[in-house]
C-alpha atoms as a PDB file:
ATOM      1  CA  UNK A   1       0.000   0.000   0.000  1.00  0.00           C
ATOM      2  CA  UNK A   2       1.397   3.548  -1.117  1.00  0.00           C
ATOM      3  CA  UNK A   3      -0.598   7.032   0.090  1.00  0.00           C
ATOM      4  CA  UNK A   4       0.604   9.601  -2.047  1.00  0.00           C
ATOM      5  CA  UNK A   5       0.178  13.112  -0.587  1.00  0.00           C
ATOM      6  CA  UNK A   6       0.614  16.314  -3.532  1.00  0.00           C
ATOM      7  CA  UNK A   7       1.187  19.648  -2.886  1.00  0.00           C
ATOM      8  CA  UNK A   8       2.189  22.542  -5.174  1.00  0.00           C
ATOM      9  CA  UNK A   9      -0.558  23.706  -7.379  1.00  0.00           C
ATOM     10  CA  UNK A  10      -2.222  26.758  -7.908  1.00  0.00           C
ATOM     11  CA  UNK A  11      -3.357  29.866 -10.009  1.00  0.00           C
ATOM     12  CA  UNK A  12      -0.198  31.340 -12.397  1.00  0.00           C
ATOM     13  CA  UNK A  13       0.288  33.500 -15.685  1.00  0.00           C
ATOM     14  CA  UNK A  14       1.149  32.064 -18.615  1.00  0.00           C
ATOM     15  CA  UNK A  15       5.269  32.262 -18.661  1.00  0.00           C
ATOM     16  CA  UNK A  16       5.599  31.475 -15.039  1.00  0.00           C
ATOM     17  CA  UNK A  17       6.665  28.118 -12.887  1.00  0.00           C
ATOM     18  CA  UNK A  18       5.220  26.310 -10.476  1.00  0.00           C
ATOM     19  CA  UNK A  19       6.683  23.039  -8.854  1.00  0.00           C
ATOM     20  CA  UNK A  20       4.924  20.280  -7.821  1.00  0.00           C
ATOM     21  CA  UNK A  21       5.720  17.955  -4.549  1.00  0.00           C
ATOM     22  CA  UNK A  22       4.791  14.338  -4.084  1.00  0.00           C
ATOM     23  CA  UNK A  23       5.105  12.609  -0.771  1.00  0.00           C
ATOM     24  CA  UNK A  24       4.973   8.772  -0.740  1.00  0.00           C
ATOM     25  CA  UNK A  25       3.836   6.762   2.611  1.00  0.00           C
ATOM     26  CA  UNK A  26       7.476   4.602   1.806  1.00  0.00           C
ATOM     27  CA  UNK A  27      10.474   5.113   0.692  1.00  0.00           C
ATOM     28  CA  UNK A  28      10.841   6.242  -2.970  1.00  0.00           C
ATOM     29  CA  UNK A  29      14.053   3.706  -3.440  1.00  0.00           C
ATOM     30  CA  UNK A  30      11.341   0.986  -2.930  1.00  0.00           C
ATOM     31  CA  UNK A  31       9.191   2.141  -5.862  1.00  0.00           C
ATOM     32  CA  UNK A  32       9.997   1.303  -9.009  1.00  0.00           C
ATOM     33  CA  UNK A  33       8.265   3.979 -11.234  1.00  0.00           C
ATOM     34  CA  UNK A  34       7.149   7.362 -10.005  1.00  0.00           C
ATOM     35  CA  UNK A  35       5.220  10.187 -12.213  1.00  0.00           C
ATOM     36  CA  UNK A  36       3.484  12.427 -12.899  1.00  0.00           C
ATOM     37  CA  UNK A  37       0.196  12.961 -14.698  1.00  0.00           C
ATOM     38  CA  UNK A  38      -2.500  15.409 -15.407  1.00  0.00           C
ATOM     39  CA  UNK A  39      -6.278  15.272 -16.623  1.00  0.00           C
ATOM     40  CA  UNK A  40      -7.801  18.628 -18.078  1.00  0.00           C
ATOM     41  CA  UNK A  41     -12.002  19.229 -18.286  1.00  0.00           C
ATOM     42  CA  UNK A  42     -13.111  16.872 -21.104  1.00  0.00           C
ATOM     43  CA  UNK A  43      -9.589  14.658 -21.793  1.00  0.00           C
ATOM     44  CA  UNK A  44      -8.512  11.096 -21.086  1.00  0.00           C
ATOM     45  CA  UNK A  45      -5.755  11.345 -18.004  1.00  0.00           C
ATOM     46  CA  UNK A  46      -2.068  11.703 -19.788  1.00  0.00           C
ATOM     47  CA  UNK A  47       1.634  10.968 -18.863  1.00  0.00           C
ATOM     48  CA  UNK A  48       3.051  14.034 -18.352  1.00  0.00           C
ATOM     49  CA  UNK A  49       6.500  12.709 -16.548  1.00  0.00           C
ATOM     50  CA  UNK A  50       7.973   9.312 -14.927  1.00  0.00           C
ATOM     51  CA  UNK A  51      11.179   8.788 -13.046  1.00  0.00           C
ATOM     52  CA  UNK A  52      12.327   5.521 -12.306  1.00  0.00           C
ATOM     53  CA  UNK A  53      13.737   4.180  -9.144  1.00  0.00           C
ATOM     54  CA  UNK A  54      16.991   4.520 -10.645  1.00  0.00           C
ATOM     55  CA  UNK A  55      16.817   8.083 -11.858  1.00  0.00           C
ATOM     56  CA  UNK A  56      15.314   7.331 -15.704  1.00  0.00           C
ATOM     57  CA  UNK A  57      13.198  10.249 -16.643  1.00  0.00           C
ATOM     58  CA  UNK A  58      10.572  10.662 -19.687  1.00  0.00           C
ATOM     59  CA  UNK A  59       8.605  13.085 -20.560  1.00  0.00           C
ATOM     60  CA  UNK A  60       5.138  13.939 -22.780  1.00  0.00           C
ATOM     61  CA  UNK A  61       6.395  16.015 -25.839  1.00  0.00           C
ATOM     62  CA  UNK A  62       4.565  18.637 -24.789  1.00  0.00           C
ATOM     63  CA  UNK A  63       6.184  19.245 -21.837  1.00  0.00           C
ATOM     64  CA  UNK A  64      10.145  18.543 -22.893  1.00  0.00           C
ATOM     65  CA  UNK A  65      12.385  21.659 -21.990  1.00  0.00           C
ATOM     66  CA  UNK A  66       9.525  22.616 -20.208  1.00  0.00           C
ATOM     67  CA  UNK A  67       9.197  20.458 -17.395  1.00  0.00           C
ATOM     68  CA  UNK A  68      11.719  18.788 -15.410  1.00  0.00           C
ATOM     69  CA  UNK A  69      10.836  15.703 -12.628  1.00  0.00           C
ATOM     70  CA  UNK A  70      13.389  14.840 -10.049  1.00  0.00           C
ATOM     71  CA  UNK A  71      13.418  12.853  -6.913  1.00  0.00           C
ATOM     72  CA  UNK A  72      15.311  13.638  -3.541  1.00  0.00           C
ATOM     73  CA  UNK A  73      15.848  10.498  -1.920  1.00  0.00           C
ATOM     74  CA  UNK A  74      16.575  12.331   1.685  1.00  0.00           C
ATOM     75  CA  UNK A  75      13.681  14.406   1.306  1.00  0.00           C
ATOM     76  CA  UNK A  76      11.942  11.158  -0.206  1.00  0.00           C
ATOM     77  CA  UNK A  77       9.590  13.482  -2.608  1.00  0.00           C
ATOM     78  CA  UNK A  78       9.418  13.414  -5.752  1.00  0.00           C
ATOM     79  CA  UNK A  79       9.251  16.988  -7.717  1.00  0.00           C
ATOM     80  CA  UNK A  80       7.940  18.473 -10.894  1.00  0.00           C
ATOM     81  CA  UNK A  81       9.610  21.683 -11.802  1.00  0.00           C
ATOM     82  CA  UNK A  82       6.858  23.493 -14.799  1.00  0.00           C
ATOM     83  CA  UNK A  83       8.600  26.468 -16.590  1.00  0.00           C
ATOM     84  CA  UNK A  84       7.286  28.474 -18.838  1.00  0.00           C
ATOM     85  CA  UNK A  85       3.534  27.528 -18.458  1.00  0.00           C
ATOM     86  CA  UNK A  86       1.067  27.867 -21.381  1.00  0.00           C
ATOM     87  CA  UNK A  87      -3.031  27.771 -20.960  1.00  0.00           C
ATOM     88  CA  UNK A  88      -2.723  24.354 -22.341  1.00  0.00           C
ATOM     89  CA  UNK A  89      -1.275  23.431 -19.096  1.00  0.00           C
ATOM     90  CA  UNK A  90      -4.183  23.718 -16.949  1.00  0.00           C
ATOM     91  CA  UNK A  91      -5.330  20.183 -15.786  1.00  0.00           C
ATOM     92  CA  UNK A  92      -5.558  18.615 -12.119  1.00  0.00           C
ATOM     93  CA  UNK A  93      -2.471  16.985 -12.015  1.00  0.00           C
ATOM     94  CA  UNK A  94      -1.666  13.412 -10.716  1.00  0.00           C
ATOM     95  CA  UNK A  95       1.232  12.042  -8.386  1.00  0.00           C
ATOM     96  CA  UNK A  96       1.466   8.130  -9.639  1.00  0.00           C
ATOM     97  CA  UNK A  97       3.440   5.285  -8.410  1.00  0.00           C
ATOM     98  CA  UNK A  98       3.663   1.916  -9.635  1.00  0.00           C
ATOM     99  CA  UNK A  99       4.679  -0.723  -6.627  1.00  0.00           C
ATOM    100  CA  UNK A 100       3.090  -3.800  -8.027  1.00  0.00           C
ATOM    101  CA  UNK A 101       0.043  -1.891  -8.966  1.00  0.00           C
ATOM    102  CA  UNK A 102      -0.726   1.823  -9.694  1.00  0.00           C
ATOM    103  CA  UNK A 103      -1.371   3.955  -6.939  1.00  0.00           C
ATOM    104  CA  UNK A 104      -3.027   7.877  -7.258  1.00  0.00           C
ATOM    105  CA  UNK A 105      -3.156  11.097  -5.311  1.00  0.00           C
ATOM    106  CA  UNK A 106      -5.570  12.633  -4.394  1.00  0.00           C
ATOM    107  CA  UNK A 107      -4.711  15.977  -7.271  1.00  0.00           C
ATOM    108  CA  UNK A 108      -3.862  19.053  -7.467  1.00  0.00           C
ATOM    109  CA  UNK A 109      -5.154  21.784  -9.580  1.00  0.00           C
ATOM    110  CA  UNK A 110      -2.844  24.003 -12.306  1.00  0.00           C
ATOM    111  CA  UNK A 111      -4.401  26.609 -13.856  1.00  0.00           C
ATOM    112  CA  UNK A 112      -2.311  28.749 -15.967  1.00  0.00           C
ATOM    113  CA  UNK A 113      -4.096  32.025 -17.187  1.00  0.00           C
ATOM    114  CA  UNK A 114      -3.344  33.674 -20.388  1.00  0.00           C
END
């Protein structure tokens, strides 16, 4: 069992950053995929990032040089920084782990204004 606790979002112009936080119940070197994903009004849930246990990244094309995910192992959070934010950004976004099954957060909300 993995509670995933988010924290980060909020209400920002189009151009700024925001960075996301995501808390697991264990420890992140147990957990062999963590990411990110987001779900705007009227759209299927998408990958926006995923880090693996061993420090892997990928990213959504939409999101490359724009996005960055990182993991502190001390800390044991796992981090999206979002630069340069567009409109098109605006979604509830998802912290996601994968330790034998998927596990969700609860969401946070992004909503970039133009």
């Amino acid at each position: 069992q993995v509670q995933l606790v988010e924290s980060g979002g909020g209400l920002v112009q189009a151009g700024g950053s925001l960075r996301l936080s995501c808390a697991p119940s264990r420890s992140i070197l147990s957990i062999n995929v963590m990411g990110w994903y987001r779900q705007a009004p009227g759209k299927q849930r998408e990958m926006v990032a995923i880090i693996t246990s061993g420090g892997s990244t990928n990213y959504a094309d939409s999101v490359k040089g724009r996005f960055t995910i990182s993991k502190d192992n001390a800390k044991n959070t796992v981090y999206l920084q979002m630069n340069s934010l567009k409109p098109e950004d605006t979604a509830v976004y998802y912290c996601n782990a994968y330790y034998g099954r998927q596990y969700w957060g609860q969401g946070t909300q992004v909503t970039v204004s133009s």
